[in-house]
N, C-alpha and C. Protein backbone atom coordinates (compact mmCIF):
# COMPACT_ATOMS: atom_id res chain seq x y z
N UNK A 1 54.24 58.50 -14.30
CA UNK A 1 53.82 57.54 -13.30
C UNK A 1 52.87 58.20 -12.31
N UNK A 2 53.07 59.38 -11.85
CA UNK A 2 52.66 59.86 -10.67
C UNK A 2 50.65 60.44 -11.82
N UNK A 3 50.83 60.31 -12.95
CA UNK A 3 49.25 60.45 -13.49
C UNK A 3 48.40 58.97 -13.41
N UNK A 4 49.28 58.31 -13.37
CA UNK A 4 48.58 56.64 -13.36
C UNK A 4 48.05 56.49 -12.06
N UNK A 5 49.03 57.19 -10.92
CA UNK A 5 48.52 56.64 -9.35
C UNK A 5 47.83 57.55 -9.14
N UNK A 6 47.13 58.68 -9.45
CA UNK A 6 46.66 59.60 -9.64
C UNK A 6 44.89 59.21 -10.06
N UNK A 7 44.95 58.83 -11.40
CA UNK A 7 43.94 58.70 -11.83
C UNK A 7 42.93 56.77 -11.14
N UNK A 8 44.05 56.61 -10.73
CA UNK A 8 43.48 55.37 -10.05
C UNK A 8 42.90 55.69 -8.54
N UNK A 9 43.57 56.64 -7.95
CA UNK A 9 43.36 57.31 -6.53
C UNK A 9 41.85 57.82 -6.91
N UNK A 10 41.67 58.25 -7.41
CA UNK A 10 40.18 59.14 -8.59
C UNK A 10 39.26 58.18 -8.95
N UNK A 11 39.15 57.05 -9.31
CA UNK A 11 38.46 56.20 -10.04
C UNK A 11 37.55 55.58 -8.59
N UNK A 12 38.37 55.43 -7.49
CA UNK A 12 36.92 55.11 -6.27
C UNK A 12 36.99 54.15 -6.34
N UNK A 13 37.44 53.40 -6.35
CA UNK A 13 37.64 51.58 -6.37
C UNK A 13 36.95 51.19 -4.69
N UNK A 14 35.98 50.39 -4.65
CA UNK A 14 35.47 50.31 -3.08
C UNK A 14 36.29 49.05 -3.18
N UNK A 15 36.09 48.73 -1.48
CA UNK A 15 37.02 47.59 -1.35
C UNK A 15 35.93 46.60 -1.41
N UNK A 16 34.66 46.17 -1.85
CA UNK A 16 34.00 44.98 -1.95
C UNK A 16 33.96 44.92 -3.06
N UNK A 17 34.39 45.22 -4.34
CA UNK A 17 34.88 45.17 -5.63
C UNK A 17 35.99 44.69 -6.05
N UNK A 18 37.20 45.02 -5.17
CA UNK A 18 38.36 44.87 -5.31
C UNK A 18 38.46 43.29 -4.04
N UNK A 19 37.67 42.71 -3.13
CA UNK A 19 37.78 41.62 -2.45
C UNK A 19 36.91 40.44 -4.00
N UNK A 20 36.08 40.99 -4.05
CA UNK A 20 35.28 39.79 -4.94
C UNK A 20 36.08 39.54 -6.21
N UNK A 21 37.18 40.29 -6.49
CA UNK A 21 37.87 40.15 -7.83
C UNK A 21 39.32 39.27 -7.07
N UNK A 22 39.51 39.33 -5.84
CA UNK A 22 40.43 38.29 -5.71
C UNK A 22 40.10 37.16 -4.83
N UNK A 23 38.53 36.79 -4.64
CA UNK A 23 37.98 35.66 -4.46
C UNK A 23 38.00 35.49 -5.55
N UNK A 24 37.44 35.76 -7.21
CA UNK A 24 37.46 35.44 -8.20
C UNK A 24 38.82 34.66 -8.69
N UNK A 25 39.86 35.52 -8.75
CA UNK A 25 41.28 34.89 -9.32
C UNK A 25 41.79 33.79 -8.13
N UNK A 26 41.52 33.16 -6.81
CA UNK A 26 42.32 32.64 -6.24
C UNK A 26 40.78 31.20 -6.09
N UNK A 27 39.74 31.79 -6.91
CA UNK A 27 38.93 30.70 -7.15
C UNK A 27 39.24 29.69 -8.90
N UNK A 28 39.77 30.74 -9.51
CA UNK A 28 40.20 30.82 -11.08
C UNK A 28 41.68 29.71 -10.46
N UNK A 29 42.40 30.37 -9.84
CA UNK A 29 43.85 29.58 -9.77
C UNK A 29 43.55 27.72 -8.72
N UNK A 30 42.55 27.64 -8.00
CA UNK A 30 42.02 26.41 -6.90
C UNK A 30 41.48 25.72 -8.77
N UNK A 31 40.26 25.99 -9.46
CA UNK A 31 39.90 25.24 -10.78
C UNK A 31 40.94 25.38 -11.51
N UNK A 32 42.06 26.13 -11.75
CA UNK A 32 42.94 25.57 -13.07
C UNK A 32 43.83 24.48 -12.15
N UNK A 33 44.26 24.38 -11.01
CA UNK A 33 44.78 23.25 -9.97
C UNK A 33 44.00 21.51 -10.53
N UNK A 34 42.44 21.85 -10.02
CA UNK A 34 41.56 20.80 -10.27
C UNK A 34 41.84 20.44 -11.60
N UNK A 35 41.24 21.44 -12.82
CA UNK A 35 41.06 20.93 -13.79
C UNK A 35 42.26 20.53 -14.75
N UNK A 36 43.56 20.76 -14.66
CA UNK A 36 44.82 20.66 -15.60
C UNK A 36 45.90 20.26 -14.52
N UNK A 37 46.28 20.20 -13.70
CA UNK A 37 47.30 20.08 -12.50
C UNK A 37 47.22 18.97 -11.95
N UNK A 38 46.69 18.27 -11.37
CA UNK A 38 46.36 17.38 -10.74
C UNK A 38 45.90 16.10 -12.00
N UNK A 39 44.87 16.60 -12.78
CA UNK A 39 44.70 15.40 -13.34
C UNK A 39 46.55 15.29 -14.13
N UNK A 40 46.81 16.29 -14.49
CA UNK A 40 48.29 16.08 -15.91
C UNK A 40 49.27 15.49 -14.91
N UNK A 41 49.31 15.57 -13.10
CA UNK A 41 50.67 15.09 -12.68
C UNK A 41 50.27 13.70 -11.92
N UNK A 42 49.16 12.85 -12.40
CA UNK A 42 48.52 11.64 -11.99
C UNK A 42 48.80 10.97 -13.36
N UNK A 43 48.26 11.30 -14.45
CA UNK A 43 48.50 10.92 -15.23
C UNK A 43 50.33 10.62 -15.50
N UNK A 44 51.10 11.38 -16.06
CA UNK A 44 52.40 11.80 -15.09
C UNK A 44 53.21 10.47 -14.83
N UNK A 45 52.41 10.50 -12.91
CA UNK A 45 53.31 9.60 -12.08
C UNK A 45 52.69 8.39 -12.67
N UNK A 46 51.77 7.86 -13.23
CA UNK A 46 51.04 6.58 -13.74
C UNK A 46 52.15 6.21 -14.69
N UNK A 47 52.31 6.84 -15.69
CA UNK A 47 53.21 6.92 -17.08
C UNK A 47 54.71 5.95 -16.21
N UNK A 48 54.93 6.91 -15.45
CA UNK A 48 56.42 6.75 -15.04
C UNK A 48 56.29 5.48 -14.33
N UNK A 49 55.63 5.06 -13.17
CA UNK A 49 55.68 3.77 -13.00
C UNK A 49 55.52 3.18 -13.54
N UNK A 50 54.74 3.25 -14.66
CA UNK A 50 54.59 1.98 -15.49
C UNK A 50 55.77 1.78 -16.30
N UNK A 51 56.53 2.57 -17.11
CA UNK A 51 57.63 2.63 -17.41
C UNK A 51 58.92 1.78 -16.40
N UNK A 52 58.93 2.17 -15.57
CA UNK A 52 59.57 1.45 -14.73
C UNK A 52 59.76 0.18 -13.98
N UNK A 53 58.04 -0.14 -14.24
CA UNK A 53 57.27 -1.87 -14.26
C UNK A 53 58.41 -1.97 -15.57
N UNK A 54 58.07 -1.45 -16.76
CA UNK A 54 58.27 -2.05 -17.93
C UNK A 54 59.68 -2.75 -18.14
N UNK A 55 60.42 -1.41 -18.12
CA UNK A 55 62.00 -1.56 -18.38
C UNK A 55 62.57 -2.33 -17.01
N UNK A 56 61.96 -2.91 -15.99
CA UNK A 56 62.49 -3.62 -14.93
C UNK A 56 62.67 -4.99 -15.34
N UNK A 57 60.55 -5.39 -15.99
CA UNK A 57 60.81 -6.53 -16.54
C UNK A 57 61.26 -7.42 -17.82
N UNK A 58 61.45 -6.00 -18.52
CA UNK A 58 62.23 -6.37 -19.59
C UNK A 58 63.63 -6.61 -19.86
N UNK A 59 64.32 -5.94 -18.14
CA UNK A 59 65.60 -6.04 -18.19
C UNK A 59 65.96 -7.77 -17.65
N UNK A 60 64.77 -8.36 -17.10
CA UNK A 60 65.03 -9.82 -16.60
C UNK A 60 65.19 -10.84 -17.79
N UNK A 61 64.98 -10.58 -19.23
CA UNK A 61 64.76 -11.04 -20.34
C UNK A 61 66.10 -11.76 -20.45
């Protein structure tokens, strides 16, 4: 372990490399929100009310 923290201490990582890579992933995690999340739990709650329209008025039968 102590060669891993070692060779990473060594490698020089600046910190405007290491900021733009987690604007990157917390821009990556805001578009997978937009693009799969939001539309799948609209779609979702649509399903379920309507279901619940359904079996309401089918229970008046």
């Amino acid at each position: 372990m102590f060669h891993i923290s070692n060779l990473l201490l060594a490698a020089d990582f600046s910190a405007e490399v290491a900021s733009n890579s987690a604007v990157g992933m917390i821009g990556s995690f805001i578009a997978a929100a937009l693009l799969i999340v939001i539309p799948a739990s609209a779609f979702l709650i649509f399903v379920s009310q309507n279901d619940s329209i359904n079996r309401t008025s089918a229970g008046g039968r």
